[in-house]
N, C-alpha and C. Protein backbone atom coordinates (compact mmCIF):
# COMPACT_ATOMS: atom_id res chain seq x y z
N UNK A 1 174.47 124.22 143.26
CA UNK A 1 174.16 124.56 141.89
C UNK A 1 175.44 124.70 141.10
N UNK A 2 175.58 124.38 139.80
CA UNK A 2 176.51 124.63 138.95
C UNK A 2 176.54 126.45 138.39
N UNK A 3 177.79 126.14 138.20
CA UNK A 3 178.23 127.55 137.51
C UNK A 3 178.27 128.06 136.36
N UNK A 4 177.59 128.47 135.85
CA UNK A 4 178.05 129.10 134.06
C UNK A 4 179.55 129.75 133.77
N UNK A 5 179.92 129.76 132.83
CA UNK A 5 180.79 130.70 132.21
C UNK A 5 181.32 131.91 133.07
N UNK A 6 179.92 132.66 133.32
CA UNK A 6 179.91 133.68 133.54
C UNK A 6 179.92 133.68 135.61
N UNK A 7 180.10 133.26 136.04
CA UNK A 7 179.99 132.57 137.44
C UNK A 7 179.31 132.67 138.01
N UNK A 8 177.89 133.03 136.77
CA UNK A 8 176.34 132.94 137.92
C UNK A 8 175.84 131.33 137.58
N UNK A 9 174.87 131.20 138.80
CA UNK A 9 174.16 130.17 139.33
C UNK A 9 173.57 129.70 137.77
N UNK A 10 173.59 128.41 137.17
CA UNK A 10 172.87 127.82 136.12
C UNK A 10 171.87 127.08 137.11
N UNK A 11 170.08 127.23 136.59
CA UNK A 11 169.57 126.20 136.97
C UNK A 11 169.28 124.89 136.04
N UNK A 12 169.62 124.78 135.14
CA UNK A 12 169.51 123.95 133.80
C UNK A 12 168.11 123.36 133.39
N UNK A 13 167.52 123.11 132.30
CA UNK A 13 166.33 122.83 131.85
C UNK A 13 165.92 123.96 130.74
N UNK A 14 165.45 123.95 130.05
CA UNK A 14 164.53 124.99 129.39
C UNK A 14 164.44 126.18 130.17
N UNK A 15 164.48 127.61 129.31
CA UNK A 15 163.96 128.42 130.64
C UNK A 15 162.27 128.90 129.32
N UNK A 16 161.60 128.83 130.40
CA UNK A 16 160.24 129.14 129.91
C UNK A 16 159.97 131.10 129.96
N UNK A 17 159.01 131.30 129.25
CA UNK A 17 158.72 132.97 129.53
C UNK A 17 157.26 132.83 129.84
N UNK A 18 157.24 133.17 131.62
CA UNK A 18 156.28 133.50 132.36
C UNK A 18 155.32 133.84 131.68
N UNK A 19 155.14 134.91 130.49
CA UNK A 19 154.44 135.29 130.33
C UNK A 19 153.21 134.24 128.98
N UNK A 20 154.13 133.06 128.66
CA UNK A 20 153.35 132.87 127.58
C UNK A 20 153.22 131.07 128.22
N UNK A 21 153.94 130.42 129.58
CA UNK A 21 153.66 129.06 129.68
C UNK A 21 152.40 128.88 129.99
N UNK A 22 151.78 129.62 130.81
CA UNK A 22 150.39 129.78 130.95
C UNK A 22 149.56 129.54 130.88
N UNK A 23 149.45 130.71 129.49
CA UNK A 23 148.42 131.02 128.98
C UNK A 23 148.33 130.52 127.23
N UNK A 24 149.16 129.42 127.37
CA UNK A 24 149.56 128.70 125.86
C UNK A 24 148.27 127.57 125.69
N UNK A 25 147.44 128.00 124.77
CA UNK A 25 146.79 127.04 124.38
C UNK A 25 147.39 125.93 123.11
N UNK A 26 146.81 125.07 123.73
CA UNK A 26 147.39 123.48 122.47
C UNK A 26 146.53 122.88 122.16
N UNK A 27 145.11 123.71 121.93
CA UNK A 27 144.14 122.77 121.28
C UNK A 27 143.98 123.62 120.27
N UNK A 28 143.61 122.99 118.88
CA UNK A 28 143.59 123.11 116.88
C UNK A 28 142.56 123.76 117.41
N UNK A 29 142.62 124.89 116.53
CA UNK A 29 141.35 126.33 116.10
C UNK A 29 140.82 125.69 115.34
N UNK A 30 139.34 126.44 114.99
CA UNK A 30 138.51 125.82 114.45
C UNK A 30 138.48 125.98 113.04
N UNK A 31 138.98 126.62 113.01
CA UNK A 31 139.41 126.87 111.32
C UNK A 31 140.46 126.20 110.96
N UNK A 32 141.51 126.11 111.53
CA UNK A 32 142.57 125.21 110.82
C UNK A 32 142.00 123.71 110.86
N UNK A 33 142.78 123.56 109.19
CA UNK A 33 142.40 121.86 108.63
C UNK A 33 142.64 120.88 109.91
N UNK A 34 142.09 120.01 109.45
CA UNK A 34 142.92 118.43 110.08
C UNK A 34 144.47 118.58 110.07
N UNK A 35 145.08 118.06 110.78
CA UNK A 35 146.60 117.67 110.44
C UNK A 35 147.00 117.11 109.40
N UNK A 36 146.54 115.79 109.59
CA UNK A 36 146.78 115.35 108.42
C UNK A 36 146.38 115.61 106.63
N UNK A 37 145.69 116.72 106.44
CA UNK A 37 145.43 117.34 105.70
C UNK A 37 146.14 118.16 104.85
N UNK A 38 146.26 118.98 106.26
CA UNK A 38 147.77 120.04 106.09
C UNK A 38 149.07 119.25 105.92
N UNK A 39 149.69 118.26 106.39
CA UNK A 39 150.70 117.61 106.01
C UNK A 39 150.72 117.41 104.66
N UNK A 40 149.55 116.77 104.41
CA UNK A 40 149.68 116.12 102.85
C UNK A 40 150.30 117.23 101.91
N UNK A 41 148.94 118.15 102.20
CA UNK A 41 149.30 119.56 101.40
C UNK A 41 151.04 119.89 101.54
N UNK A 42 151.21 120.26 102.69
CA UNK A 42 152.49 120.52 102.76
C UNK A 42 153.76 119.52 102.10
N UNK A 43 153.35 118.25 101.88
CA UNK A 43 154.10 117.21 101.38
C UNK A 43 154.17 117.22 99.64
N UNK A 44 152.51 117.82 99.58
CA UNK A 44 153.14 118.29 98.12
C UNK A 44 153.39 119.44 97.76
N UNK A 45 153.23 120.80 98.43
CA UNK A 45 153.93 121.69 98.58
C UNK A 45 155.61 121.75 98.44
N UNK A 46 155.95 120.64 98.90
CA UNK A 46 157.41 120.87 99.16
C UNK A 46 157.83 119.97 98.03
N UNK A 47 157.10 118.94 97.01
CA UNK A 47 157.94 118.40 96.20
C UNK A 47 157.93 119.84 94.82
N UNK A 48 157.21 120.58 94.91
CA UNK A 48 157.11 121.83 93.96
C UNK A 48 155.83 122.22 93.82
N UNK A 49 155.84 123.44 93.46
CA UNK A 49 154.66 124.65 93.57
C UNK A 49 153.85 124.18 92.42
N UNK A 50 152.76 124.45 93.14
CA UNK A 50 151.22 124.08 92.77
C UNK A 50 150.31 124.89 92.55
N UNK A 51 149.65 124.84 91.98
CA UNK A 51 148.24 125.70 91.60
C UNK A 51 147.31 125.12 92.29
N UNK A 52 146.61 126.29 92.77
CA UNK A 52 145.32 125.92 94.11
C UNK A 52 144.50 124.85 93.30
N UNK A 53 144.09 124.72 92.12
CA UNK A 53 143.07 123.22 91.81
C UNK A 53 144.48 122.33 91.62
N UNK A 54 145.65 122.86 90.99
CA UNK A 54 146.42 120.64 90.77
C UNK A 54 146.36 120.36 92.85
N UNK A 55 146.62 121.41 93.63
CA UNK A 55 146.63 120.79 95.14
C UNK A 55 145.69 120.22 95.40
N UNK A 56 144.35 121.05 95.34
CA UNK A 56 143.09 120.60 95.45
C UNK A 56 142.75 119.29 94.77
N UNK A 57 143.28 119.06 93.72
CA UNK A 57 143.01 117.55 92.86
C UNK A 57 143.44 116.87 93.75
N UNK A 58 144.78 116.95 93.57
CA UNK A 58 145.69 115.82 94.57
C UNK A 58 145.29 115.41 95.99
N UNK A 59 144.80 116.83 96.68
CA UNK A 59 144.21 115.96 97.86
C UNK A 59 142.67 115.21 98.18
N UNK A 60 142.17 115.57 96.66
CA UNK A 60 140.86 114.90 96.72
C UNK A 60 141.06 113.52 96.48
N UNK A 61 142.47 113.28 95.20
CA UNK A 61 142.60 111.63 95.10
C UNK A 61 143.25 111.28 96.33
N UNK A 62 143.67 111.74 97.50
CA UNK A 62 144.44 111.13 98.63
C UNK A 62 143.02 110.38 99.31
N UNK A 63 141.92 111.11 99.21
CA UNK A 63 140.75 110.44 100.10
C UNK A 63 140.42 111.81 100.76
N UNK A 64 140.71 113.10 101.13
CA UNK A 64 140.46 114.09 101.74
C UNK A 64 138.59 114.38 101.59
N UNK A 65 138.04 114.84 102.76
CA UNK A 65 136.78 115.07 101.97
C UNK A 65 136.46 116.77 101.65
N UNK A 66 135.88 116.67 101.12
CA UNK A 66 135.61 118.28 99.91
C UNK A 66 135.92 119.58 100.88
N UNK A 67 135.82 119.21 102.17
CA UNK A 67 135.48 120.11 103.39
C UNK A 67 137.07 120.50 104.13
N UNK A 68 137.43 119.19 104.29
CA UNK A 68 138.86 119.33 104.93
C UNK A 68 139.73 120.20 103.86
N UNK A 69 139.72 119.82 102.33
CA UNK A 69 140.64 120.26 101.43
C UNK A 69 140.23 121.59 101.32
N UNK A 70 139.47 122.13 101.57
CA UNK A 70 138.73 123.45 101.14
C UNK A 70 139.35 124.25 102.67
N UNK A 71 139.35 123.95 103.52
CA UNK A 71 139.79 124.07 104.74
C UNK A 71 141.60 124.55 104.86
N UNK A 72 142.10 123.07 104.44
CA UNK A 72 143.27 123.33 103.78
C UNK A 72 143.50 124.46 102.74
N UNK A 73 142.68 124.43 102.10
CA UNK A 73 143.20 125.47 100.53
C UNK A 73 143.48 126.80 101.42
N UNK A 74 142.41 127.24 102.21
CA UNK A 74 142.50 128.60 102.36
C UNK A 74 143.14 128.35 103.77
N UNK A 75 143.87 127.52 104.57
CA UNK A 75 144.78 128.34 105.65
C UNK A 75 145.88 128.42 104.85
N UNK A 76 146.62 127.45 104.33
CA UNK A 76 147.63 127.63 103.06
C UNK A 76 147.67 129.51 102.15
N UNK A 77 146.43 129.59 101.81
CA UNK A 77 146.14 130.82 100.94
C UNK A 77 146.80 131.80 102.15
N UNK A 78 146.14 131.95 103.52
CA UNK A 78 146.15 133.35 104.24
C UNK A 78 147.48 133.14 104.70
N UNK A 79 148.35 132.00 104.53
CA UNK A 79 149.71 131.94 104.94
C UNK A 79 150.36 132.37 103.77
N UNK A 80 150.10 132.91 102.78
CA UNK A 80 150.84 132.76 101.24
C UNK A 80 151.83 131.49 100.98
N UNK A 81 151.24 130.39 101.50
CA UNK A 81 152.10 128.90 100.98
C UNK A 81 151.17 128.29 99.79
N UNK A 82 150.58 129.31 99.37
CA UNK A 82 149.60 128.74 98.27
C UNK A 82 148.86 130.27 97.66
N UNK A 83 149.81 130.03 96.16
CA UNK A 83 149.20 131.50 95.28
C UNK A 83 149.38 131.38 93.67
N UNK A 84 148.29 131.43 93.13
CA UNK A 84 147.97 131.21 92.19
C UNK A 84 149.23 132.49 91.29
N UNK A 85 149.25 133.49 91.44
CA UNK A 85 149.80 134.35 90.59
C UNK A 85 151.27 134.12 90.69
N UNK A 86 152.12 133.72 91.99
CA UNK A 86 153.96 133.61 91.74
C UNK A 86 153.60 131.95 90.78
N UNK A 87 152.93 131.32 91.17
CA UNK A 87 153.26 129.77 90.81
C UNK A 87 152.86 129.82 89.08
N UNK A 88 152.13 130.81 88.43
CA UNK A 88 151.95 130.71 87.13
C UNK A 88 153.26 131.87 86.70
N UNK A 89 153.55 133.08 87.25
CA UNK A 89 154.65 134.04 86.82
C UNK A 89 155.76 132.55 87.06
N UNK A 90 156.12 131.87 87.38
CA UNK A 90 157.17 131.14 87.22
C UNK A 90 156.79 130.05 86.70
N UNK A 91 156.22 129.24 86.30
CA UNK A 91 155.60 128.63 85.42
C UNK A 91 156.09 129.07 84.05
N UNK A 92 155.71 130.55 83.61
CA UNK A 92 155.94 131.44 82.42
C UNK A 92 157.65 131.06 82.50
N UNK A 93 158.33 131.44 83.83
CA UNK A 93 159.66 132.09 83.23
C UNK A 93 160.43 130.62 82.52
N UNK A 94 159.66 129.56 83.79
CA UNK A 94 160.57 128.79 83.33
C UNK A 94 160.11 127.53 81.69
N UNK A 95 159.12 128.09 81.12
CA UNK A 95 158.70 127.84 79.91
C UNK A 95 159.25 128.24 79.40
N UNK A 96 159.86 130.05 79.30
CA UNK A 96 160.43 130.76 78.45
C UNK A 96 161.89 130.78 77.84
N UNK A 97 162.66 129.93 79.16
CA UNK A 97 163.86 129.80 79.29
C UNK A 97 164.40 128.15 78.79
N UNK A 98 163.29 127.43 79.02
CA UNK A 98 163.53 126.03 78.34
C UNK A 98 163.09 125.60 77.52
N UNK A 99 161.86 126.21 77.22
CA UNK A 99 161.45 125.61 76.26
C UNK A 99 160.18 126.33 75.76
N UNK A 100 160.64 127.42 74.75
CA UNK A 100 160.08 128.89 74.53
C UNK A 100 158.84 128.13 73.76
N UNK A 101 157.56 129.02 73.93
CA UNK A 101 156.46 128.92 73.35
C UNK A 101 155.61 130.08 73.18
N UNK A 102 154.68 130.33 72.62
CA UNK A 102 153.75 131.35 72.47
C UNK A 102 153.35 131.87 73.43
N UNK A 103 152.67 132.87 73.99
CA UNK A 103 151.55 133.53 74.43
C UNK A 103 150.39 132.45 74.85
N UNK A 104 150.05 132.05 73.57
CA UNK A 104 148.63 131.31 73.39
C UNK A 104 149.13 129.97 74.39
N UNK A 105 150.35 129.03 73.59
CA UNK A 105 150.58 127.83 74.10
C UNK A 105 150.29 128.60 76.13
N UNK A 106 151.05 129.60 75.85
CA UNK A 106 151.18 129.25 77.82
C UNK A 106 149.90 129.91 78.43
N UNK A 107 149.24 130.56 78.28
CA UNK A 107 147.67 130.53 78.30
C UNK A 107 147.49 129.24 78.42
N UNK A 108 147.21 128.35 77.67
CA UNK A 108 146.62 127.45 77.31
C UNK A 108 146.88 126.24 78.79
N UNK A 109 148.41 126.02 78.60
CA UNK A 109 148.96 125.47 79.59
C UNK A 109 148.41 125.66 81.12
N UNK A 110 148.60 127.27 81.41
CA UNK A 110 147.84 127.66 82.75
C UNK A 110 146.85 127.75 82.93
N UNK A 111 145.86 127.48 81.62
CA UNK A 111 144.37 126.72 82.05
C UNK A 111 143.99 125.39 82.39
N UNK A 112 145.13 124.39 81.98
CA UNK A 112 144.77 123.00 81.79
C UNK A 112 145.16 123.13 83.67
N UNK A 113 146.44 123.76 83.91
CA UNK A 113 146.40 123.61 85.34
C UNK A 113 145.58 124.35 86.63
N UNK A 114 144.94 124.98 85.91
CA UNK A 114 143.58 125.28 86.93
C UNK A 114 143.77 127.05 86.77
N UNK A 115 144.42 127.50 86.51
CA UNK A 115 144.82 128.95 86.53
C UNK A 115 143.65 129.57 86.32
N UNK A 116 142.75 130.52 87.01
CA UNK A 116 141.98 131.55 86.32
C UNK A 116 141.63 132.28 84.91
N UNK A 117 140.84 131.87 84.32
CA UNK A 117 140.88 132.58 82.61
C UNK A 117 141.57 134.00 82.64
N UNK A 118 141.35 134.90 83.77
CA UNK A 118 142.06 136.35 83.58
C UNK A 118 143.76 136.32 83.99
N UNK A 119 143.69 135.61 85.12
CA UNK A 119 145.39 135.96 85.58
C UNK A 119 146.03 134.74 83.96
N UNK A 120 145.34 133.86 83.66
CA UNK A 120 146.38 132.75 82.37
C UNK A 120 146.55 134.20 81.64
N UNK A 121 145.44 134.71 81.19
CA UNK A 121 145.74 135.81 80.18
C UNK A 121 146.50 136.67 80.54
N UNK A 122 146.77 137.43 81.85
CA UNK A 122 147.50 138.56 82.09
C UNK A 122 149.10 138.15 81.93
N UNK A 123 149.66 136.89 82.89
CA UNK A 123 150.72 136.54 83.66
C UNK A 123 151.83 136.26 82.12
N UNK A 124 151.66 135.93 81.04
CA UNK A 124 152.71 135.59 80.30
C UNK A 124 152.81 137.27 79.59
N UNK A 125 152.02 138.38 79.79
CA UNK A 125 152.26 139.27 78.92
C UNK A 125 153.18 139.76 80.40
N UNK A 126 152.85 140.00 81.38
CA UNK A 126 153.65 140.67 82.28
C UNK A 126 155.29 139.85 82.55
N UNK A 127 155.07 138.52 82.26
CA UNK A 127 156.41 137.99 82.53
C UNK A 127 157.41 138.72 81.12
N UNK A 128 156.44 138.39 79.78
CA UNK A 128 157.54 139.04 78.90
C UNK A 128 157.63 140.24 79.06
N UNK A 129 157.08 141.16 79.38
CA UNK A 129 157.40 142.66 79.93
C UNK A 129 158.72 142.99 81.03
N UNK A 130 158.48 141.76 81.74
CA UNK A 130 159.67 141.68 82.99
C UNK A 130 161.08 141.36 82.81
N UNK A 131 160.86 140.32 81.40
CA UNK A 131 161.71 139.41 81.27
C UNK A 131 162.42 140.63 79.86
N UNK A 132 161.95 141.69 79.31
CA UNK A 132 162.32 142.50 78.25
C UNK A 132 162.33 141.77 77.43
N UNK A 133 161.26 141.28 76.91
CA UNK A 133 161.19 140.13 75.96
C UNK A 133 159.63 140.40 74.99
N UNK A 134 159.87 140.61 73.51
CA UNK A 134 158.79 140.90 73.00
C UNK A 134 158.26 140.06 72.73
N UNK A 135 156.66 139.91 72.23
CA UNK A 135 156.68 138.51 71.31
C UNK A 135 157.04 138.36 70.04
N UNK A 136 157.40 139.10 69.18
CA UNK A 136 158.20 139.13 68.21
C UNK A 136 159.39 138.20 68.46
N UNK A 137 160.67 138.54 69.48
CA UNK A 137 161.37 138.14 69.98
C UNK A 137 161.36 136.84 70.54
N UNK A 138 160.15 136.72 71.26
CA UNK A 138 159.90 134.92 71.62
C UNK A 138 159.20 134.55 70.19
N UNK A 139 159.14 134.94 69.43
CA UNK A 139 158.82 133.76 68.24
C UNK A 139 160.00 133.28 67.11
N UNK A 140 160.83 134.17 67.39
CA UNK A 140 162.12 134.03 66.71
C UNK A 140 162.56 133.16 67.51
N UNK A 141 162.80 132.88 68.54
CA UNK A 141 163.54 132.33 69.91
C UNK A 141 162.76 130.45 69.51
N UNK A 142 161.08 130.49 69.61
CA UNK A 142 160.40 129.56 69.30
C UNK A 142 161.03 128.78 67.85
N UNK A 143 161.44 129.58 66.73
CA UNK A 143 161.68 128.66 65.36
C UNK A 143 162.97 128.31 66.26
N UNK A 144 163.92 129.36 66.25
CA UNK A 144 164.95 128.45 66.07
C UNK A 144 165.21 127.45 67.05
N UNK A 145 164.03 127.19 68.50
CA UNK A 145 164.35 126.17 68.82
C UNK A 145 163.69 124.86 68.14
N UNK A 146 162.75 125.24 67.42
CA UNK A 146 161.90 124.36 66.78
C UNK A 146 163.22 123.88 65.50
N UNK A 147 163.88 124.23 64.98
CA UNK A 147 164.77 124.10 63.90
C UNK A 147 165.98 123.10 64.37
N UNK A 148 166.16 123.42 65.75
CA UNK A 148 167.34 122.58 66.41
C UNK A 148 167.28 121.32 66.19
């Protein structure tokens, strides 16, 4: 046998833990999506954050059927890789910072993208609360970018 570093015996390979080679199952639970389901999702997951219906759209035009995507939506959800409330709070900030608009406009916006009628309404008053930002203040902010 070869020697380590340390001048004990190396047996080389992987070392496994007794306790879990076992008893490791490798067959898909019944709840988790298809694979290829979850990939997709995850493929558009990773080009940028989504709102549970634009994902849900997108994987209905991939060909997904109503069952798999619904499947998908919620292992995504109980993993928090899919949440309606950070993906519209940043949505807000980064409206506010590039390209300032109303209250109403971003309401409006986080309905066209599937957002809930209550969280569209809550999420831009709490971002300007966060952000120390009145709406007074974002409407001044709004002309003079409108003036530029």
């Amino acid at each position: 046998m070869a020697q380590g570093r340390d001048g004990r015996e190396r047996t080389g390979g992987p070392r496994e833990n007794p306790d879990t080679s076992s008893s490791r199952d490798d067959s898909p639970r019944e709840d988790a999506p298809p694979q290829d389901v979850l990939d997709a999702g995850l493929r558009l997951l990773n080009v940028r954050t989504r709102s549970v219906q634009e994902l849900e759209d997108r994987l209905r035009t991939k060909g997904f059927s109503t069952e798999d995507v619904a499947r998908c939506i919620q292992w995504l959800r109980e993993r928090k890789l899919l949440d309606d409330h950070p993906f519209a709070a940043a949505l807000v900030r980064h409206r506010l910072r590039l390209s300032p608009r109303s209250p109403f406009l971003l309401k409006r916006e986080l309905r066209e993208r599937g957002i809930a009628p209550e969280l569209a309404e809550a999420v831009p008053h709490e971002v300007l609360e966060e952000e120390g930002c009145t709406e007074n203040e974002l409407a001044v902010r709004v002309a003079r970018a409108w003036v530029r």
